[in-house]
N, C-alpha and C. Protein backbone atom coordinates (compact mmCIF):
# COMPACT_ATOMS: atom_id res chain seq x y z
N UNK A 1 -29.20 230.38 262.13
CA UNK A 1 -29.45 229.44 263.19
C UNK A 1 -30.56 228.48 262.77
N UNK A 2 -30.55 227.32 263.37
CA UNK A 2 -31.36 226.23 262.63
C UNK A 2 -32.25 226.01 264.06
N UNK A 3 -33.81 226.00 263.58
CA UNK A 3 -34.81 225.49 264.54
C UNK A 3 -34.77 224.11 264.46
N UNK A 4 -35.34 223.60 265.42
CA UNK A 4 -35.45 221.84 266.10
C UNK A 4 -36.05 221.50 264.99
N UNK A 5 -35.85 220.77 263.97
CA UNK A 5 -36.89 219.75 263.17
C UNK A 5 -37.58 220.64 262.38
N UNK A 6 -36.36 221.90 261.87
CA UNK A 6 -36.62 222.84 260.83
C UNK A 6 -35.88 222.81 259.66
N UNK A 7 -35.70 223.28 258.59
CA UNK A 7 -34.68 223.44 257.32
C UNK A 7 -33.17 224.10 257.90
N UNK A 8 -32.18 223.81 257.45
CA UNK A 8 -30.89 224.15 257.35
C UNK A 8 -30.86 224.92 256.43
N UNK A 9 -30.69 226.21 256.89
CA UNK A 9 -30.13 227.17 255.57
C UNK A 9 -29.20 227.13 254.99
N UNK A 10 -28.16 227.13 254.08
CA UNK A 10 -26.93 227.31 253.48
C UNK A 10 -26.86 228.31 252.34
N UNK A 11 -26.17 229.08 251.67
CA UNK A 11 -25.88 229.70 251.06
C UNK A 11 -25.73 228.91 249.63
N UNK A 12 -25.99 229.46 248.19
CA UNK A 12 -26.08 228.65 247.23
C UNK A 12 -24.93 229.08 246.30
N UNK A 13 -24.69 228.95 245.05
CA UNK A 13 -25.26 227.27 244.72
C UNK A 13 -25.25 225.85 245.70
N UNK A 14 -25.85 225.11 245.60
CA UNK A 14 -25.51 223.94 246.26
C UNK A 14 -25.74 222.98 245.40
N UNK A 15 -25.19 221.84 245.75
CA UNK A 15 -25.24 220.25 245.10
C UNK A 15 -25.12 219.25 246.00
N UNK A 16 -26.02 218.22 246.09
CA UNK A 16 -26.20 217.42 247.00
C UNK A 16 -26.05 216.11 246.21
N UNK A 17 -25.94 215.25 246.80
CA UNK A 17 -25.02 213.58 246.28
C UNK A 17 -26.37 213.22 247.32
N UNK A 18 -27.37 212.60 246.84
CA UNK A 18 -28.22 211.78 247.34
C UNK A 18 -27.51 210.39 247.73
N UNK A 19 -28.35 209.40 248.69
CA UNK A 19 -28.32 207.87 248.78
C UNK A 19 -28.25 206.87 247.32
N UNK A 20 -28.94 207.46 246.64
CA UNK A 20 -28.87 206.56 245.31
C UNK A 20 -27.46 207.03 244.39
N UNK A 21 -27.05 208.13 244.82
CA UNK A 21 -25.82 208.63 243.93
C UNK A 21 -26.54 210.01 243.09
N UNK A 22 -27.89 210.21 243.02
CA UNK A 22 -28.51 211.65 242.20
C UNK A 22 -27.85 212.43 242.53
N UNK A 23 -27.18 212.99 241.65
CA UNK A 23 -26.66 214.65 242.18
C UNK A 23 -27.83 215.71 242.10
N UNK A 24 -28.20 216.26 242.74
CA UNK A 24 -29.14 217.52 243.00
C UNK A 24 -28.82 218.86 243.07
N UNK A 25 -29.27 219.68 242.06
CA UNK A 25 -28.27 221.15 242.16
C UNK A 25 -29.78 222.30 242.53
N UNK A 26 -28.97 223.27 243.57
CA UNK A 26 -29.95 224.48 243.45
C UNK A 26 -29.13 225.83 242.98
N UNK A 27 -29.24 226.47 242.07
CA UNK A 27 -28.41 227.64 242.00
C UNK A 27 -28.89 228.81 242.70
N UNK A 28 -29.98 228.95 243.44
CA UNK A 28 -30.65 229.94 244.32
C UNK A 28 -29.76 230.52 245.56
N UNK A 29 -29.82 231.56 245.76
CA UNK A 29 -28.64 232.25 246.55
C UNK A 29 -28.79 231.41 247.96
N UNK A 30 -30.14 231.68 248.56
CA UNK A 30 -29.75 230.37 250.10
C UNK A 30 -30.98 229.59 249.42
N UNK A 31 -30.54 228.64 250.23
CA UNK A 31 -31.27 227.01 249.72
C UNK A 31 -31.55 226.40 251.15
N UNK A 32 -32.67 226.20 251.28
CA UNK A 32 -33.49 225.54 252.50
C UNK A 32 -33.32 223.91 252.62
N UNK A 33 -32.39 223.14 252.87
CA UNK A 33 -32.30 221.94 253.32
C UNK A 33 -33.05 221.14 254.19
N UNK A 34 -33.78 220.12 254.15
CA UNK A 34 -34.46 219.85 254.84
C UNK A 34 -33.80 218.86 255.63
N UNK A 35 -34.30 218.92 256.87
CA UNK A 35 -33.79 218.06 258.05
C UNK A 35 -34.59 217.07 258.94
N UNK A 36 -35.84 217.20 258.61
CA UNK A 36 -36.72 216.11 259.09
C UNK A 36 -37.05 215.82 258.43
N UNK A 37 -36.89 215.32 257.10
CA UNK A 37 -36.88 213.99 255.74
C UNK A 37 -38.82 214.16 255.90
N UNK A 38 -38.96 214.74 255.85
CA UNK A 38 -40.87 214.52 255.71
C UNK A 38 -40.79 215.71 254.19
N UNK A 39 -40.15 216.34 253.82
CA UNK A 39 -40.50 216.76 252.49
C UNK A 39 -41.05 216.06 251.44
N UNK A 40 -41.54 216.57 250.25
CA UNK A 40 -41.88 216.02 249.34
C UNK A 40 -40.82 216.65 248.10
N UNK A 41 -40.41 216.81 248.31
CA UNK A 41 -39.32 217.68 247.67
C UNK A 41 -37.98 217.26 247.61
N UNK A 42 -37.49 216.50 249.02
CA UNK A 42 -36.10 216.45 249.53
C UNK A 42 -35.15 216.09 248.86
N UNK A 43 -34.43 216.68 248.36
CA UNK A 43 -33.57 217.24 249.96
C UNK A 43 -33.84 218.88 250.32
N UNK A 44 -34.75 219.25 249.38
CA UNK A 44 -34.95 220.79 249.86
C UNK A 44 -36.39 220.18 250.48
N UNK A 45 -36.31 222.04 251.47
CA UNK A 45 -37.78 221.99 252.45
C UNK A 45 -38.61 222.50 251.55
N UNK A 46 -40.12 221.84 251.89
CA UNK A 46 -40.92 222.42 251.47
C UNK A 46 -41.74 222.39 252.88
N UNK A 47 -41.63 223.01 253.66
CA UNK A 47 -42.19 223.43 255.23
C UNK A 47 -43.16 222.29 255.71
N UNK A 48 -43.16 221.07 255.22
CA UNK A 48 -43.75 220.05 255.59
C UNK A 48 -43.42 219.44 257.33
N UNK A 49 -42.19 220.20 258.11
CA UNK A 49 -42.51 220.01 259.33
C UNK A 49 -43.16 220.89 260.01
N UNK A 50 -43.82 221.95 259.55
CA UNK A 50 -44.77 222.84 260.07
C UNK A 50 -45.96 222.23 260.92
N UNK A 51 -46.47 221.36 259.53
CA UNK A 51 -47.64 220.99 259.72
C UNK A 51 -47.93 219.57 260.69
N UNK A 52 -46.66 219.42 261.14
CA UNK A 52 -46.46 217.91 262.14
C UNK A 52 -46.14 218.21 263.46
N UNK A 53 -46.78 219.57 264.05
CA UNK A 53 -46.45 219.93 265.36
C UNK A 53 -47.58 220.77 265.77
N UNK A 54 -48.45 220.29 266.38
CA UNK A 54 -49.31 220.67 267.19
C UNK A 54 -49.27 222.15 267.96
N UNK A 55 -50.14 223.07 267.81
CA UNK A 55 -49.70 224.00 268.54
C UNK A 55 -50.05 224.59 269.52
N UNK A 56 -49.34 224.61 270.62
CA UNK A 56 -50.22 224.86 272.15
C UNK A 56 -50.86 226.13 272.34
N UNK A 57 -52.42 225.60 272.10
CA UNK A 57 -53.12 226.93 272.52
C UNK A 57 -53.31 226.90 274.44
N UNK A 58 -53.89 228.16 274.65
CA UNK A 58 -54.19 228.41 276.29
C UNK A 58 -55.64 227.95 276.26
N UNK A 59 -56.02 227.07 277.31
CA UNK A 59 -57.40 227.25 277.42
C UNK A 59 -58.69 227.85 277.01
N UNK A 60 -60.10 227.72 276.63
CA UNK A 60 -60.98 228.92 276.76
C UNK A 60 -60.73 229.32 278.09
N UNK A 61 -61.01 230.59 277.77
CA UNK A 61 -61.32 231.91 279.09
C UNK A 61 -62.37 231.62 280.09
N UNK A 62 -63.08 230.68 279.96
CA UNK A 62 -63.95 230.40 280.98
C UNK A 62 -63.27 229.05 282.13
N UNK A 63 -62.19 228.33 281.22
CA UNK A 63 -61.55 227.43 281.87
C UNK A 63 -60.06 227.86 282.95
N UNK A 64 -60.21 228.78 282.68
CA UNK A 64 -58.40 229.70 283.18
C UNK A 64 -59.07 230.47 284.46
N UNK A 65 -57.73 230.15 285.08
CA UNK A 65 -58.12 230.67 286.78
C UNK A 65 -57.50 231.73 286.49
N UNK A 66 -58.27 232.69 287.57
CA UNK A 66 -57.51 233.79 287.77
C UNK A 66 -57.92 234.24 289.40
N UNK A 67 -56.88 234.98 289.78
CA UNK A 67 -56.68 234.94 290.86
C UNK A 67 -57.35 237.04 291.12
């Protein structure tokens, strides 16, 4: 199953036909595809949408109601 603005897994080998025509090969059993083009790598992930999502912490404990 694929997370929101996460890598696509697929099973390998794979070969990818880039925009310019590069063929790209991974022979690795699954191969992490990237899907929000922010890699440095791409077309494989290198978890570079990790780091582009903020993560919701809870308040300090002095700011949180409690009843």
């Amino acid at each position: 199953m694929q997370e929101p603005g996460g890598p696509m897994l697929v099973e390998g080998p794979v070969e990818v036909v880039q925009k310019d025509g590069t063929l790209v090969r991974s022979d690795r059993p699954v191969v992490a595809l990237c899907t929000c083009r922010r890699s440095l790598i791409f077309p494989w992930c290198d978890t570079s949408h990790r780091g582009r999502k903020k993560p919701k912490t809870p308040p300090p404990t002095s700011e949180r109601h409690t009843e």
